[in-house]
C-alpha atoms as a PDB file:
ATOM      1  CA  UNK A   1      -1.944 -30.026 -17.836  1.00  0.00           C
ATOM      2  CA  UNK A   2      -4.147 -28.116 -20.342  1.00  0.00           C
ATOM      3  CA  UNK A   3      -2.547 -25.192 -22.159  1.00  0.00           C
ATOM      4  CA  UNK A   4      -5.421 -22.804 -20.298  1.00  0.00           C
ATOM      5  CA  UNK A   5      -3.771 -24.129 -16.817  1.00  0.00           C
ATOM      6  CA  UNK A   6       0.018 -23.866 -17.918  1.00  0.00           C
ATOM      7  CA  UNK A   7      -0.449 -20.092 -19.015  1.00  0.00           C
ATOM      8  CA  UNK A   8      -2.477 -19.324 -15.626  1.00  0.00           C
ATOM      9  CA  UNK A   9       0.443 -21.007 -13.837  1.00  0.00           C
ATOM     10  CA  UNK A  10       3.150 -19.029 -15.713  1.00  0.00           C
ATOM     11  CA  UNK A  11       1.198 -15.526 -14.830  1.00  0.00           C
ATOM     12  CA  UNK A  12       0.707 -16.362 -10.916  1.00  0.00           C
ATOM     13  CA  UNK A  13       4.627 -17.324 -10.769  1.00  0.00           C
ATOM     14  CA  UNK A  14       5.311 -14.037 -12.970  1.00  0.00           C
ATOM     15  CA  UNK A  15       3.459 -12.051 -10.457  1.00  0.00           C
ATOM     16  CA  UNK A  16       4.779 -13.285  -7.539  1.00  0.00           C
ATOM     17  CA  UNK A  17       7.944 -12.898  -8.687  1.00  0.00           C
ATOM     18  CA  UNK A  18       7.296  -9.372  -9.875  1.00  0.00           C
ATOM     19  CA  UNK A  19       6.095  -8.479  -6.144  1.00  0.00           C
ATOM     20  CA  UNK A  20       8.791 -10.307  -4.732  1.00  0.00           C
ATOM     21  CA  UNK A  21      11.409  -8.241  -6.881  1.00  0.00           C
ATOM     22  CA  UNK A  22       8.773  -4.932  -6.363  1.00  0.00           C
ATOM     23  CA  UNK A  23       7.826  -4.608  -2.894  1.00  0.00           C
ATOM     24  CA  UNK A  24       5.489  -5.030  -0.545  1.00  0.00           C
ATOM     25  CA  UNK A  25       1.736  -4.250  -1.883  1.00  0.00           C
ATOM     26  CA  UNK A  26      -0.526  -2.619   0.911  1.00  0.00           C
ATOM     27  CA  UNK A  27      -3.794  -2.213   1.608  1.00  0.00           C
ATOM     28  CA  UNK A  28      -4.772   1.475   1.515  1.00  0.00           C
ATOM     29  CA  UNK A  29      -8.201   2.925   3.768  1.00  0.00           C
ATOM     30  CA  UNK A  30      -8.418   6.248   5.062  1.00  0.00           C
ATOM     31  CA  UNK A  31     -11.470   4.555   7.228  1.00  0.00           C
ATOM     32  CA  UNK A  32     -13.156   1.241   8.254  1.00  0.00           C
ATOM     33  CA  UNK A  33     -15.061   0.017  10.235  1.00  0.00           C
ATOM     34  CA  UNK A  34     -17.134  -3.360  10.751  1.00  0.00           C
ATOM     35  CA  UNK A  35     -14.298  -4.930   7.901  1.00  0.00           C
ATOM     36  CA  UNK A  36     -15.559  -2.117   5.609  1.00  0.00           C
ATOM     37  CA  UNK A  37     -13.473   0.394   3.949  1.00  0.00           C
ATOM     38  CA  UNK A  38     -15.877   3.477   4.156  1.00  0.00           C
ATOM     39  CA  UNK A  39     -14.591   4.505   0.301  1.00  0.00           C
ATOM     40  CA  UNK A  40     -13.040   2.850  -2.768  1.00  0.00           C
ATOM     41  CA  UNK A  41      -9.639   0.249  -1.524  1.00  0.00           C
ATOM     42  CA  UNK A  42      -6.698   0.771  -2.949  1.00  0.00           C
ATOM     43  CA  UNK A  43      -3.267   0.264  -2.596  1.00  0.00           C
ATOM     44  CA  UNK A  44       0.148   1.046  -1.844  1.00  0.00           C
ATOM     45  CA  UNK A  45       3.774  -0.259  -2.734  1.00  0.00           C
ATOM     46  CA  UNK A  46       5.733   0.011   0.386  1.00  0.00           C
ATOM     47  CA  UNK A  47       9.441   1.078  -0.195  1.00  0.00           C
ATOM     48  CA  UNK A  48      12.170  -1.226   0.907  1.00  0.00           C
ATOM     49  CA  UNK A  49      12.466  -1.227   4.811  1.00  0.00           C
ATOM     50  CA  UNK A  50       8.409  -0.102   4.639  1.00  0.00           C
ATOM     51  CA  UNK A  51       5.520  -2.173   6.344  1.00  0.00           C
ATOM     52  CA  UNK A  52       1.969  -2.697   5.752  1.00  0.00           C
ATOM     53  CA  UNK A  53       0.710  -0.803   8.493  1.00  0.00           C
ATOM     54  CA  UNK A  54      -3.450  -0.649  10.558  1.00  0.00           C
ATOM     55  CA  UNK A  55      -3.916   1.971  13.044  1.00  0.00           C
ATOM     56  CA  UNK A  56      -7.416   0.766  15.185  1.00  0.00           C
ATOM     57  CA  UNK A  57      -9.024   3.535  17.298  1.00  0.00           C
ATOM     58  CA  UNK A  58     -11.388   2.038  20.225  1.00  0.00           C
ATOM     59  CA  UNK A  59     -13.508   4.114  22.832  1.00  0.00           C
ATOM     60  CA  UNK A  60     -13.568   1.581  25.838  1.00  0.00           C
ATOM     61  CA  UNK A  61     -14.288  -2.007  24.269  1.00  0.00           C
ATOM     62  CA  UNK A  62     -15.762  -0.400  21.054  1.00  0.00           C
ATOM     63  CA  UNK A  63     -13.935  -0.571  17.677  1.00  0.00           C
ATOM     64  CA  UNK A  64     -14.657   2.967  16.339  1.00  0.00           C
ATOM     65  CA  UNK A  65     -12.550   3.172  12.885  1.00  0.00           C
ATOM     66  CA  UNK A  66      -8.871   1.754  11.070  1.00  0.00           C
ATOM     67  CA  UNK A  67      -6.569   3.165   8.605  1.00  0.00           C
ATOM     68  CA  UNK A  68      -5.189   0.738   6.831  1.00  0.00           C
ATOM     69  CA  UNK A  69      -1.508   2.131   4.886  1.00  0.00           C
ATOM     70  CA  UNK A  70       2.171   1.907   3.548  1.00  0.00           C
ATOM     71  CA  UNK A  71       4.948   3.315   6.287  1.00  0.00           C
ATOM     72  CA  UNK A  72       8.598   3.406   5.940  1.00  0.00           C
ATOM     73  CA  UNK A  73       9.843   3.045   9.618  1.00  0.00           C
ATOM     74  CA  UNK A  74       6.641   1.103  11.607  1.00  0.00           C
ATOM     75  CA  UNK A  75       6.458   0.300  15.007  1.00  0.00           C
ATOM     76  CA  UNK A  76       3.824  -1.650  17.063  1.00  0.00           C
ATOM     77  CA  UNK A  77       2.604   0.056  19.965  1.00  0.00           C
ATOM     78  CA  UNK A  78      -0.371   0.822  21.545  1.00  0.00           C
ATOM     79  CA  UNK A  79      -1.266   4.245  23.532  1.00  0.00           C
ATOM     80  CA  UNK A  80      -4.489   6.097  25.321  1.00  0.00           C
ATOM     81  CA  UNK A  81      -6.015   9.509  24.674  1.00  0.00           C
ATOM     82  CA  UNK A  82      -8.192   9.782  26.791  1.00  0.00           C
ATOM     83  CA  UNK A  83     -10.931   7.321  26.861  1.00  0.00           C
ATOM     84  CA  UNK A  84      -9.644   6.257  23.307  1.00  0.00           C
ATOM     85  CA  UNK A  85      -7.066   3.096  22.840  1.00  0.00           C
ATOM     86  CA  UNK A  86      -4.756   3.243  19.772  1.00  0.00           C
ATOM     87  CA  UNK A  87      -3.518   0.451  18.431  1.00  0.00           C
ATOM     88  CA  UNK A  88      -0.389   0.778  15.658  1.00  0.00           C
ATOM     89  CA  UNK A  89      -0.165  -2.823  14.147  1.00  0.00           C
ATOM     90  CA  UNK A  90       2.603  -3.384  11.606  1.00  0.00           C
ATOM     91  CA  UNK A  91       3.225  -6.600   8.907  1.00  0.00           C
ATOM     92  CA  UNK A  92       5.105  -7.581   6.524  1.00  0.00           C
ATOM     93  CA  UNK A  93       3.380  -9.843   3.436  1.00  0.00           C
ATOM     94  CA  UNK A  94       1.174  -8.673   0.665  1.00  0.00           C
ATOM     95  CA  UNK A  95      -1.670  -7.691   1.730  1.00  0.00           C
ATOM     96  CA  UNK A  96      -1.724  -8.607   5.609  1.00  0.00           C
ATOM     97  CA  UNK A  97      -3.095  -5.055   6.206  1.00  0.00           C
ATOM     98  CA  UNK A  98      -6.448  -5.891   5.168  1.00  0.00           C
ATOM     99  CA  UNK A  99     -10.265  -4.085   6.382  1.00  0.00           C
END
């Protein structure tokens, strides 16, 4: 193993541990839609106990918009208003909250 591959080995291991030892990172979208966040991505650290968290609005069969965020206390569900379906989706690993 080249020196090149040994120091880009040490830095994924350091930053998995680092995560690992941090928290949960999260995907962060105040809208999306069609796998596109509708401004810049960012993200969140989820506190201890937290989840990586989607909430999907659909009118009938049709995907309108997600969030995509950090919550302390999620649960799944799903509920109607109306015509609209809300999904609340909730995970656990880096970055399972994605567009």
């Amino acid at each position: 193993m080249n020196s090149v591959t040994k120091i880009g080995t040490l830095i994924i291991v350091i930053l998995s541990f680092l995560c690992f030892v941090e928290g949960l990172i999260c995907n962060v979208c105040k809208m999306s839609k069609n796998s596109q966040c509708s401004e810049t991505p960012q993200r969140c650290l989820a506190k201890p106990g937290g989840s990586c968290t989607t909430i999907s609005i659909y009118d009938g069969p049709n995907h309108k918009e997600s969030r995509q965020m950090c919550l302390p206390h999620c649960k799944e569900k799903q509920y109607r208003k109306g015509e609209k379906l809300i999904y609340v989706m909730c995970c656990e690993k880096n970055l399972c909250n994605s567009f």
